[in-house]
C-alpha atoms as a PDB file:
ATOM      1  CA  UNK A   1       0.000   0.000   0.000  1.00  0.00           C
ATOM      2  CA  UNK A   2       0.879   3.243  -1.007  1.00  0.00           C
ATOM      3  CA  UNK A   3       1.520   6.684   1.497  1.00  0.00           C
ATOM      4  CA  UNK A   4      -0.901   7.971  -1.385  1.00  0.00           C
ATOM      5  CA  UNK A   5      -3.755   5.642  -0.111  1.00  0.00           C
ATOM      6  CA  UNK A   6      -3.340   6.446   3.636  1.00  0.00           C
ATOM      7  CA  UNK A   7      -6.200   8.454   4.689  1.00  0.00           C
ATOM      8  CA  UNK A   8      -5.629  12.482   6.007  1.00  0.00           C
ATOM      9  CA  UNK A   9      -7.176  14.326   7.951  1.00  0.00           C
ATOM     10  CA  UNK A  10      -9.506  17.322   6.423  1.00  0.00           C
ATOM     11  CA  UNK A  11      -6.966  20.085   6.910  1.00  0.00           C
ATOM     12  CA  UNK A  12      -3.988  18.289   5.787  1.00  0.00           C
ATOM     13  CA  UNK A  13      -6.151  17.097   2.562  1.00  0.00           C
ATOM     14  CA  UNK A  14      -6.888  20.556   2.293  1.00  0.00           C
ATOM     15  CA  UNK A  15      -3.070  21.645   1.983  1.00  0.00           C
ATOM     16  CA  UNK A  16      -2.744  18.940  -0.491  1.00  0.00           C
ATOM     17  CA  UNK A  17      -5.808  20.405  -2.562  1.00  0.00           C
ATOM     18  CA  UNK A  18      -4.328  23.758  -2.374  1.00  0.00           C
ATOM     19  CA  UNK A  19      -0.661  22.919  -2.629  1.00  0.00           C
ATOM     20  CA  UNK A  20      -1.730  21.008  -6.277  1.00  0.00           C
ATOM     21  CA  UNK A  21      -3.839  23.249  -8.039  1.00  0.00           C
ATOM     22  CA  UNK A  22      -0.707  26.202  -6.908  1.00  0.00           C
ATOM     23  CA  UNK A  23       1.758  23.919  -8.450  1.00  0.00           C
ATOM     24  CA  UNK A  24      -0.637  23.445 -11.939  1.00  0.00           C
ATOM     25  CA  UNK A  25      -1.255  26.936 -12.196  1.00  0.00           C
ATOM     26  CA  UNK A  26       2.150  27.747 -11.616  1.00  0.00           C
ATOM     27  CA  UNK A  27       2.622  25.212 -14.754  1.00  0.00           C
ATOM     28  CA  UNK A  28       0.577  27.315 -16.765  1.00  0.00           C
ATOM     29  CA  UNK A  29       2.734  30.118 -16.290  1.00  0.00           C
ATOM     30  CA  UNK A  30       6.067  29.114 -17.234  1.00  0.00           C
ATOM     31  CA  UNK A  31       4.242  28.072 -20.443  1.00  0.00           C
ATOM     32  CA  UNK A  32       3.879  31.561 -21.932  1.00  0.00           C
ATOM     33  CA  UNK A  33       3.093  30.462 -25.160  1.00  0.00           C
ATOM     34  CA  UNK A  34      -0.061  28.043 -24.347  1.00  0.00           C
ATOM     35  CA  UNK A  35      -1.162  30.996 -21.925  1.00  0.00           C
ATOM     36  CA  UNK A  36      -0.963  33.597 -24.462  1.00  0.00           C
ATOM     37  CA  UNK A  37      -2.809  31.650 -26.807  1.00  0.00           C
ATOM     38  CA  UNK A  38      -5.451  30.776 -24.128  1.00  0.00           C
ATOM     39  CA  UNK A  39      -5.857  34.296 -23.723  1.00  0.00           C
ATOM     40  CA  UNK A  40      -6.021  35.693 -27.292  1.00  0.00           C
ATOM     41  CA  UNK A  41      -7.761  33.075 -28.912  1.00  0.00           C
ATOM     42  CA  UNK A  42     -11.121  34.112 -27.167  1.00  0.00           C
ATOM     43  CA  UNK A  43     -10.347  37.600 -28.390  1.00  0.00           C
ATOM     44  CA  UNK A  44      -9.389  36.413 -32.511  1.00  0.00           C
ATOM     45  CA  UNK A  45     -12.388  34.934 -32.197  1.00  0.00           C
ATOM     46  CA  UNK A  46     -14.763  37.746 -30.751  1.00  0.00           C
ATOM     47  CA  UNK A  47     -13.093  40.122 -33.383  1.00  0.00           C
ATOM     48  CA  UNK A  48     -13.170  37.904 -36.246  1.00  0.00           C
ATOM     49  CA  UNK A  49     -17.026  37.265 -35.714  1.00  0.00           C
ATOM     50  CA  UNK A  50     -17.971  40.421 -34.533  1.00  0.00           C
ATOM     51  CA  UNK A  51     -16.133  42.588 -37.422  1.00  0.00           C
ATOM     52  CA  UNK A  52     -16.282  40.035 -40.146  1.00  0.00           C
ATOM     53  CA  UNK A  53     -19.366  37.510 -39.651  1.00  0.00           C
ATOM     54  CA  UNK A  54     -21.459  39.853 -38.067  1.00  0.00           C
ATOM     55  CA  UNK A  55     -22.683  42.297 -40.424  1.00  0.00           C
ATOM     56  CA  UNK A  56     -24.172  39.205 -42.482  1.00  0.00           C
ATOM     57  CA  UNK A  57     -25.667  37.420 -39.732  1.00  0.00           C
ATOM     58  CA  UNK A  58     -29.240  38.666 -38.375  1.00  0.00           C
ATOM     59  CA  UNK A  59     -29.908  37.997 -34.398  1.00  0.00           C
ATOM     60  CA  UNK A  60     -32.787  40.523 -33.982  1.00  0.00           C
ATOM     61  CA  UNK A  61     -30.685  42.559 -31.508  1.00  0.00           C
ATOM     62  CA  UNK A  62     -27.079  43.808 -31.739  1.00  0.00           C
ATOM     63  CA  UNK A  63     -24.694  40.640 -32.735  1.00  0.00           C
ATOM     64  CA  UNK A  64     -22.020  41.752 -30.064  1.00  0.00           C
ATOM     65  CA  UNK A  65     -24.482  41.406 -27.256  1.00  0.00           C
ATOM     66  CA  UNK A  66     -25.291  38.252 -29.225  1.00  0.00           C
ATOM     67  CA  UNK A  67     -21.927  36.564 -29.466  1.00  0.00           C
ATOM     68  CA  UNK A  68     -20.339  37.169 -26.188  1.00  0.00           C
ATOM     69  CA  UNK A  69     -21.610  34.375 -24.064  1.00  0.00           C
ATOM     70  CA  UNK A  70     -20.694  31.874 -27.240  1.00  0.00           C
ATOM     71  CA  UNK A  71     -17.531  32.962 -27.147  1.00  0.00           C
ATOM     72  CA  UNK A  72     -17.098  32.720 -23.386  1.00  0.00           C
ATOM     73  CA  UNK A  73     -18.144  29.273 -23.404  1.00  0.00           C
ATOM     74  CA  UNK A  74     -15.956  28.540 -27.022  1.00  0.00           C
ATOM     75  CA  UNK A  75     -12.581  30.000 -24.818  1.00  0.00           C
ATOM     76  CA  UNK A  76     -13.572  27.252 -22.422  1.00  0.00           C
ATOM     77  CA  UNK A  77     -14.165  24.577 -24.305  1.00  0.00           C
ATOM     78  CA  UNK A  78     -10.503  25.335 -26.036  1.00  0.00           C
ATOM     79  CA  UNK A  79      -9.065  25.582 -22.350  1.00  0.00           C
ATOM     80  CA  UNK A  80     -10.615  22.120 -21.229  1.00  0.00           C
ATOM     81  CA  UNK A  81      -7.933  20.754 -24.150  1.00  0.00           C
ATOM     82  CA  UNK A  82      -5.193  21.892 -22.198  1.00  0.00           C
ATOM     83  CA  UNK A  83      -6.612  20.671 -18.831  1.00  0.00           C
ATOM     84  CA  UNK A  84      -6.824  16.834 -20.828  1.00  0.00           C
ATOM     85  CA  UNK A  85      -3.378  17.526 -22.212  1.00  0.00           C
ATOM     86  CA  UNK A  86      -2.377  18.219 -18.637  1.00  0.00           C
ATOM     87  CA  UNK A  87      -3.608  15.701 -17.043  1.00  0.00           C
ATOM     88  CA  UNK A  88      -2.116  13.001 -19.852  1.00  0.00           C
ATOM     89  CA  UNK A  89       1.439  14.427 -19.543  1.00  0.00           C
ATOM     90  CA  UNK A  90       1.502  13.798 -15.039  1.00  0.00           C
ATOM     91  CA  UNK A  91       0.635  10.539 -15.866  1.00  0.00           C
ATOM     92  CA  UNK A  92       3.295   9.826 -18.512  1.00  0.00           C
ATOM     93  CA  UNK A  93       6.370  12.034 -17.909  1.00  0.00           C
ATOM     94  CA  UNK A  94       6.622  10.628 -14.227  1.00  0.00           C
ATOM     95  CA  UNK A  95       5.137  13.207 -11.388  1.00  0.00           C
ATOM     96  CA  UNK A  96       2.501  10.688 -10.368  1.00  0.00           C
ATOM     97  CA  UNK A  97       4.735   7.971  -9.060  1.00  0.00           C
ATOM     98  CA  UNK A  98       6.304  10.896  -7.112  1.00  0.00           C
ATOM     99  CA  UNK A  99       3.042  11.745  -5.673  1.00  0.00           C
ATOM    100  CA  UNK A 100       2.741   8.494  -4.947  1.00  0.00           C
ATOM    101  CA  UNK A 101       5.551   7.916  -2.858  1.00  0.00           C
ATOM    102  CA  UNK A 102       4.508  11.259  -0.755  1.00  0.00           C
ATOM    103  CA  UNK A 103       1.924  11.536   2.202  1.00  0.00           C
ATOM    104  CA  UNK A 104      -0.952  13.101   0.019  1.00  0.00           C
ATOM    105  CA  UNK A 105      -4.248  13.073  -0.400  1.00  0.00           C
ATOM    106  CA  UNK A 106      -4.932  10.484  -3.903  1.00  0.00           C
ATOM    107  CA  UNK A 107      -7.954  13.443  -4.760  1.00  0.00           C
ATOM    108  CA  UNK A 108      -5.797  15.752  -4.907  1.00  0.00           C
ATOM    109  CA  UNK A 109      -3.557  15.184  -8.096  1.00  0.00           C
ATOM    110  CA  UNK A 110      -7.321  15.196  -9.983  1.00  0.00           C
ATOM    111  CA  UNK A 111      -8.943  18.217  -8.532  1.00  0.00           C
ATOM    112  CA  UNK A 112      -5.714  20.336  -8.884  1.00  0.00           C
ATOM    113  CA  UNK A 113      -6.320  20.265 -12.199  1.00  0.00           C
ATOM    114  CA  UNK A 114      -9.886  20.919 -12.274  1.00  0.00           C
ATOM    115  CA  UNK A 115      -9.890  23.720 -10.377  1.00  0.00           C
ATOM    116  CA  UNK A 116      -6.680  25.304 -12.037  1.00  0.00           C
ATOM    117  CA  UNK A 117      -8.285  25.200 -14.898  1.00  0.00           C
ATOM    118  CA  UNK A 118     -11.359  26.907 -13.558  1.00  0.00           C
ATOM    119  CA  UNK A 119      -8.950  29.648 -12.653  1.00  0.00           C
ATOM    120  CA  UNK A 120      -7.256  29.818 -15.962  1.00  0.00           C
ATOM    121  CA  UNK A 121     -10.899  29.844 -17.694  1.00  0.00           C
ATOM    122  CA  UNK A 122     -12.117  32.597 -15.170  1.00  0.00           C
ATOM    123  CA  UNK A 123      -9.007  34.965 -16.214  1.00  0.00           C
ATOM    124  CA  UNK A 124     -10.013  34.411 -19.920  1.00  0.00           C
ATOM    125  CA  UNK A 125     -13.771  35.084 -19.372  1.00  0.00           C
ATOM    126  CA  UNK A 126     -12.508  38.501 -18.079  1.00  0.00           C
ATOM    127  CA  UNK A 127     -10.766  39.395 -20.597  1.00  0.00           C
ATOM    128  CA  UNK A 128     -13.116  38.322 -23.184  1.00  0.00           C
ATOM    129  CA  UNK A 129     -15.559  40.896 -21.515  1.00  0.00           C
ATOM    130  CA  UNK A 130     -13.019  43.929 -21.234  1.00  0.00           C
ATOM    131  CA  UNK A 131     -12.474  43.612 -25.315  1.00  0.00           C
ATOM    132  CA  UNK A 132     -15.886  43.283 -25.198  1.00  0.00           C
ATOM    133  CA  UNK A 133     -16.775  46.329 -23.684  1.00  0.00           C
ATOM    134  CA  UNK A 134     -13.863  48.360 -25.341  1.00  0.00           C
ATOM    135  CA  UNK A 135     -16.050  47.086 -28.894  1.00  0.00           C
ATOM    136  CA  UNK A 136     -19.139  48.653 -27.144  1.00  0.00           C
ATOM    137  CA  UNK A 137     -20.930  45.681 -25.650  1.00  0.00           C
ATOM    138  CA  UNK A 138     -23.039  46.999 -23.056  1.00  0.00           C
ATOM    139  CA  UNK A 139     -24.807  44.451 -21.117  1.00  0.00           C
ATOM    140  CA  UNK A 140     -28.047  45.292 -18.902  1.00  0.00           C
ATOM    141  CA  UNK A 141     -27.216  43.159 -16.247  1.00  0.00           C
ATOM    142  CA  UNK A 142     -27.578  44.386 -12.763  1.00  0.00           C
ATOM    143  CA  UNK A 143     -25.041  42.982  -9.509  1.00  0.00           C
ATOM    144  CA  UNK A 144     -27.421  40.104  -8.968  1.00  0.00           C
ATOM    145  CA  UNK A 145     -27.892  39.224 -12.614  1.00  0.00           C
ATOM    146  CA  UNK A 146     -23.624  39.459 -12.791  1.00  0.00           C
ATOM    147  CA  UNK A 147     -23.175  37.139 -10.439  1.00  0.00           C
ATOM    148  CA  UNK A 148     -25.317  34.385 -11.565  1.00  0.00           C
ATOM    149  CA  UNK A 149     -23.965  35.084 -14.650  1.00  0.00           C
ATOM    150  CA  UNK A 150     -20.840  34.602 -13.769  1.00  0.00           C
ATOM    151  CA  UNK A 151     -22.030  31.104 -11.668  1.00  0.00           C
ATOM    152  CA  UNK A 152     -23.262  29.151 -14.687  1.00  0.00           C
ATOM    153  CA  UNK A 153     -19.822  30.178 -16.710  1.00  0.00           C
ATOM    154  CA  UNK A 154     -18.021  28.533 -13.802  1.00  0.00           C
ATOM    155  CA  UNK A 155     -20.482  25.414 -13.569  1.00  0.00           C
ATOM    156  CA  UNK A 156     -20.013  24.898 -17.134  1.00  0.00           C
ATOM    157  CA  UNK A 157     -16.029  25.224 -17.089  1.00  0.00           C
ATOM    158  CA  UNK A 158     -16.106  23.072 -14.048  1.00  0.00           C
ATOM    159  CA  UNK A 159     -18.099  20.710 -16.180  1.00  0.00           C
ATOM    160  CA  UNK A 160     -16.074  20.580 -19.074  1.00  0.00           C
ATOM    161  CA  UNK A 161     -12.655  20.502 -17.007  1.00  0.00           C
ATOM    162  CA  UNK A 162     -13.921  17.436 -14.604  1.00  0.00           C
ATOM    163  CA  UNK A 163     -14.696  15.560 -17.835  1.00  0.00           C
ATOM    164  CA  UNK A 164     -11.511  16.766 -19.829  1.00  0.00           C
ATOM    165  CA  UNK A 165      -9.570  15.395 -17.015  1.00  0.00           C
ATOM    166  CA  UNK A 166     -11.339  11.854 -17.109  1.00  0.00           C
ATOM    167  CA  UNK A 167     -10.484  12.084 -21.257  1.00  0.00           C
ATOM    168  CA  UNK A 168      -6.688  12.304 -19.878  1.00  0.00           C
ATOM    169  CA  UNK A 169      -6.802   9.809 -17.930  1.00  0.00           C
ATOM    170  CA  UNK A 170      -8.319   7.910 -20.544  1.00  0.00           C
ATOM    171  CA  UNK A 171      -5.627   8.961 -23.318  1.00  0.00           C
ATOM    172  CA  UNK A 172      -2.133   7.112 -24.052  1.00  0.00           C
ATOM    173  CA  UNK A 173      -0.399  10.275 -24.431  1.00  0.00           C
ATOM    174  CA  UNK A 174      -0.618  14.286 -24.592  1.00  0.00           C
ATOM    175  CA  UNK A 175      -1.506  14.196 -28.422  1.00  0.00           C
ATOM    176  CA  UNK A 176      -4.369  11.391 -28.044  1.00  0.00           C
ATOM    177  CA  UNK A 177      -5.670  13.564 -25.109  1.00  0.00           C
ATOM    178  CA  UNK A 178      -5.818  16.923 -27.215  1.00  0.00           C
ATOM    179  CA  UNK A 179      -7.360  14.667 -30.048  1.00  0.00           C
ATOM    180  CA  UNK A 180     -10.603  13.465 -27.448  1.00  0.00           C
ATOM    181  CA  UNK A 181     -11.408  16.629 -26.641  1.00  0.00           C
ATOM    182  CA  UNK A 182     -12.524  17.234 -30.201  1.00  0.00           C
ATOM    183  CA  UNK A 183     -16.089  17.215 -29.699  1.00  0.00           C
ATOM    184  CA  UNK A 184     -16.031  19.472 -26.844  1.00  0.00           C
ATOM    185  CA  UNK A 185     -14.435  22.216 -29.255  1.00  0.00           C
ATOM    186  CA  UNK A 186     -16.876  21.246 -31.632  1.00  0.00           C
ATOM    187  CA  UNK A 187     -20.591  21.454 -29.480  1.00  0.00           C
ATOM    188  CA  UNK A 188     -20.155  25.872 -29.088  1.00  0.00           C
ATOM    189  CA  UNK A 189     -20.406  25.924 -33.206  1.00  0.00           C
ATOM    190  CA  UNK A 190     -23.658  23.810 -33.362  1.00  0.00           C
ATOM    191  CA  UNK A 191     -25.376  25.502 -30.532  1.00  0.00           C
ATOM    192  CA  UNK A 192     -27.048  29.088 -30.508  1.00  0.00           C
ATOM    193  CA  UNK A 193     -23.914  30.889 -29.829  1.00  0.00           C
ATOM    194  CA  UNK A 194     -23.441  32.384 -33.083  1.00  0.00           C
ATOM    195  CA  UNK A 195     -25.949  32.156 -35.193  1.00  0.00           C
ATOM    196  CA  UNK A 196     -30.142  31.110 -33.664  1.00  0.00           C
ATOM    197  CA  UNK A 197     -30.552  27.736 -34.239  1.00  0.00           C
ATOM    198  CA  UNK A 198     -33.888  28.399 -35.895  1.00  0.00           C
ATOM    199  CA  UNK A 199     -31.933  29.653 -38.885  1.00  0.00           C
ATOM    200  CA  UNK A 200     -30.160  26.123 -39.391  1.00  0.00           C
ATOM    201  CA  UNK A 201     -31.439  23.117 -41.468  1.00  0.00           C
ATOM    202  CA  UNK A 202     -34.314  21.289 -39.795  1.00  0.00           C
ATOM    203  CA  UNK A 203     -31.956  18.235 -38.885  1.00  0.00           C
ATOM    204  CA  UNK A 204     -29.200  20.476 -37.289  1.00  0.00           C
ATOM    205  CA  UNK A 205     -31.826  22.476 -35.748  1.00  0.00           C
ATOM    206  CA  UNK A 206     -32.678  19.824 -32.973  1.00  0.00           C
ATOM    207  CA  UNK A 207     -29.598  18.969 -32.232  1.00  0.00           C
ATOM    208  CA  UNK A 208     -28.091  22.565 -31.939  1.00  0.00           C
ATOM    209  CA  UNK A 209     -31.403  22.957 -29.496  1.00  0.00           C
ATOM    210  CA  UNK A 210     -31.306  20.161 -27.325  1.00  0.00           C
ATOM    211  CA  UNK A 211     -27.181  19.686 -26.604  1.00  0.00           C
ATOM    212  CA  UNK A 212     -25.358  20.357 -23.345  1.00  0.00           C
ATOM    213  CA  UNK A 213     -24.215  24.098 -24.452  1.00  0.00           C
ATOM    214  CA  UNK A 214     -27.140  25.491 -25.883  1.00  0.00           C
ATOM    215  CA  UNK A 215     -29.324  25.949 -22.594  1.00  0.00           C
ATOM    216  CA  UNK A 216     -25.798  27.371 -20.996  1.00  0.00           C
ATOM    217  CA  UNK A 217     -25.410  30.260 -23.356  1.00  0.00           C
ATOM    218  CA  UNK A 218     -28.937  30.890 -23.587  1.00  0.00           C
ATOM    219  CA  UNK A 219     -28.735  31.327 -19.765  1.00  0.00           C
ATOM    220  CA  UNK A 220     -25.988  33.677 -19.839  1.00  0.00           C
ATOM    221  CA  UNK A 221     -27.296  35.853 -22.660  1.00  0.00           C
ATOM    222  CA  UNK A 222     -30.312  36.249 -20.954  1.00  0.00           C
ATOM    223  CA  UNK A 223     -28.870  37.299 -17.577  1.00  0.00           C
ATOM    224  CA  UNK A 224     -26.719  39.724 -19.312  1.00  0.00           C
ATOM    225  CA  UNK A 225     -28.802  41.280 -22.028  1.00  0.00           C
ATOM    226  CA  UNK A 226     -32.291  41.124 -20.129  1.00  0.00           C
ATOM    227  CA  UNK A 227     -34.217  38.561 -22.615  1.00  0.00           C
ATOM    228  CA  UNK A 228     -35.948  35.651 -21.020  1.00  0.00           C
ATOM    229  CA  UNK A 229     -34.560  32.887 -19.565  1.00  0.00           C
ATOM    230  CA  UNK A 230     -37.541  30.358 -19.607  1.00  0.00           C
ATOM    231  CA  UNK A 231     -36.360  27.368 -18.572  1.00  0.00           C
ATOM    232  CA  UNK A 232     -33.100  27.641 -19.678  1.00  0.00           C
ATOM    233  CA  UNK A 233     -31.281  28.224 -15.883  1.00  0.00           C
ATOM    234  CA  UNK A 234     -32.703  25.036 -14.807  1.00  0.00           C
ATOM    235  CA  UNK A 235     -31.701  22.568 -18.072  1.00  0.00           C
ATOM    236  CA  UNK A 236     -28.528  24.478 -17.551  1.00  0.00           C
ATOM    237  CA  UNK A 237     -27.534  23.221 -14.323  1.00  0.00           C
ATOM    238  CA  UNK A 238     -29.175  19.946 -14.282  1.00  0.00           C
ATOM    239  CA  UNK A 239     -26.624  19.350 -17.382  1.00  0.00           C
ATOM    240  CA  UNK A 240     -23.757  20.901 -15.661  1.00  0.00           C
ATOM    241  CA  UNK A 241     -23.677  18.949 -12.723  1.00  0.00           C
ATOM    242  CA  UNK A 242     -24.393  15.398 -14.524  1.00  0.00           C
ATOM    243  CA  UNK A 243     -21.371  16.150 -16.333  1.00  0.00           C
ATOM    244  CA  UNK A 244     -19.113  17.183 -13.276  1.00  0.00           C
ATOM    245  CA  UNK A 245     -20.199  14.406 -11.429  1.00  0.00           C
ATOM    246  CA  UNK A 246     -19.893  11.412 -14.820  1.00  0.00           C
ATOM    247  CA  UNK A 247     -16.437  13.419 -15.348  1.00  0.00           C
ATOM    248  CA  UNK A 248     -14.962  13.175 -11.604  1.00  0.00           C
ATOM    249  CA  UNK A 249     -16.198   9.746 -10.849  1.00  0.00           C
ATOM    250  CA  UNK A 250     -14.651   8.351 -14.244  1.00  0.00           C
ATOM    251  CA  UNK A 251     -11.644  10.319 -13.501  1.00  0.00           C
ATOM    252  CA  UNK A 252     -10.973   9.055 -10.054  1.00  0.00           C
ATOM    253  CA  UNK A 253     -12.081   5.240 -10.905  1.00  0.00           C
ATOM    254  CA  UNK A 254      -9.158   5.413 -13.978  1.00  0.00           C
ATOM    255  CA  UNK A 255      -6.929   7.162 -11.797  1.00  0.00           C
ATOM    256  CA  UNK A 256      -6.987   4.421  -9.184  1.00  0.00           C
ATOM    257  CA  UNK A 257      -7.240   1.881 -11.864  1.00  0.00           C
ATOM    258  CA  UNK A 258      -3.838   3.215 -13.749  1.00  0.00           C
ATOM    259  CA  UNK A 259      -2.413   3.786 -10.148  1.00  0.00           C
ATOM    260  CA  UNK A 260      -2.944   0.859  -8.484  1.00  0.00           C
ATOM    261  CA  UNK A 261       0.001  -1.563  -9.439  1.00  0.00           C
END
């Protein structure tokens, strides 16, 4: 039996939680490059729409109030890749048979990376809504409206990051994990975050109306801009924390799979 497997007490599991996700985030900065790109990307991407799509695309309301939330959630989805690649390289490059061989909690290795990368998708939400308001987006949300705004983005990036994680456990290597987070890049585009989904072929339509993102950015946009939620808060959630909880218990059962001989 491993020091890993020996039980802790709260506070010294809490240390462990803490010291983790200050050593992954600490990772992220001495990789300037995939940080810089984490950062900017959400911005190309608000520009490029905004300035080149968006004079051709008709929302009924201003397409920069329109787009922000998709892109919020779009920067997230790209940030959950790194999380997976993250997550693939501990296990091959050697750090978890270090951990392994220290007193600390086994949860902790897992939810360092989770929440490290809801920090890292936090710092990019911001600045996607600084450019934002420097292009004139000017939301109607009031404190309360904020910060349940702000709530569902972090449900939904803790969502994607506890299930990004279980994909890197689940990979061979760093490249195989930044390959099976495909389809989480892929679900913002056929959703309502660009374009409404009322405007796409009847057999897109459904889909791009009934998947995980849809009810998240029609959430958001509706805190922010004032336009009815319906139901939307409530799908949001429900989907949310089904996939926080499917990602972290599929994490932790490979982790202890892949760490137990």
């Amino acid at each position: 039996m491993t020091l890993l497997s020996h039980p802790t007490p709260l506070r010294f599991a809490a240390r462990d939680h803490i010291a983790v996700t200050g050593r992954n985030l600490r990772r992220m900065l001495r990789s300037p490059d995939a940080l810089l790109m984490g950062l900017a990307l959400p911005v190309l991407l608000l520009v490029l729409f905004v300035y080149v799509f968006g004079g051709a695309i008709d929302t009924g309301t201003d397409y920069l109030n329109y787009v922000v939330p998709g892109i919020v959630l779009l920067s997230a989805s790209f940030g959950a890749a790194q999380t997976a690649v993250a997550v693939a390289s501990d296990m091959h490059r050697g750090i978890v048979d270090r951990f392994r061989s220290m007193p600390i909690a086994r949860s902790a290795v897992l939810t360092g990376h989770v929440v490290a990368s809801l920090v890292r998708n936090l710092a990019s939400t911001v600045v996607v809504f600084v450019v934002a308001a420097l292009m004139g987006f000017r939301p109607d949300a009031g404190l309360l409206e904020w910060v349940a705004g702000v709530g569902v983005i972090a449900l939904f990036v803790l969502a994607i990051s506890a299930v990004s994680a279980a994909l890197g456990m689940l990979a061979g290597n760093e490249e195989a994990a930044s390959g099976f987070t495909f389809f989480l890049l892929f679900l913002p585009y056929v959703s309502s975050a660009f374009v409404p989904p009322e405007t796409m072929p009847a057999w897109l339509r459904g889909f791009a109306e009934h998947q995980p993102v849809t009810p998240v950015i029609e959430t958001v946009r509706g805190l922010l801009t004032g336009t009815a939620i319906g139901s939307s808060a409530i799908v949001a959630v429900v989907w949310c924390a089904g996939f926080t909880g499917i990602g972290l218990v599929a994490a932790t059962a490979l982790f202890r799979q892949r760490t137990a001989r």
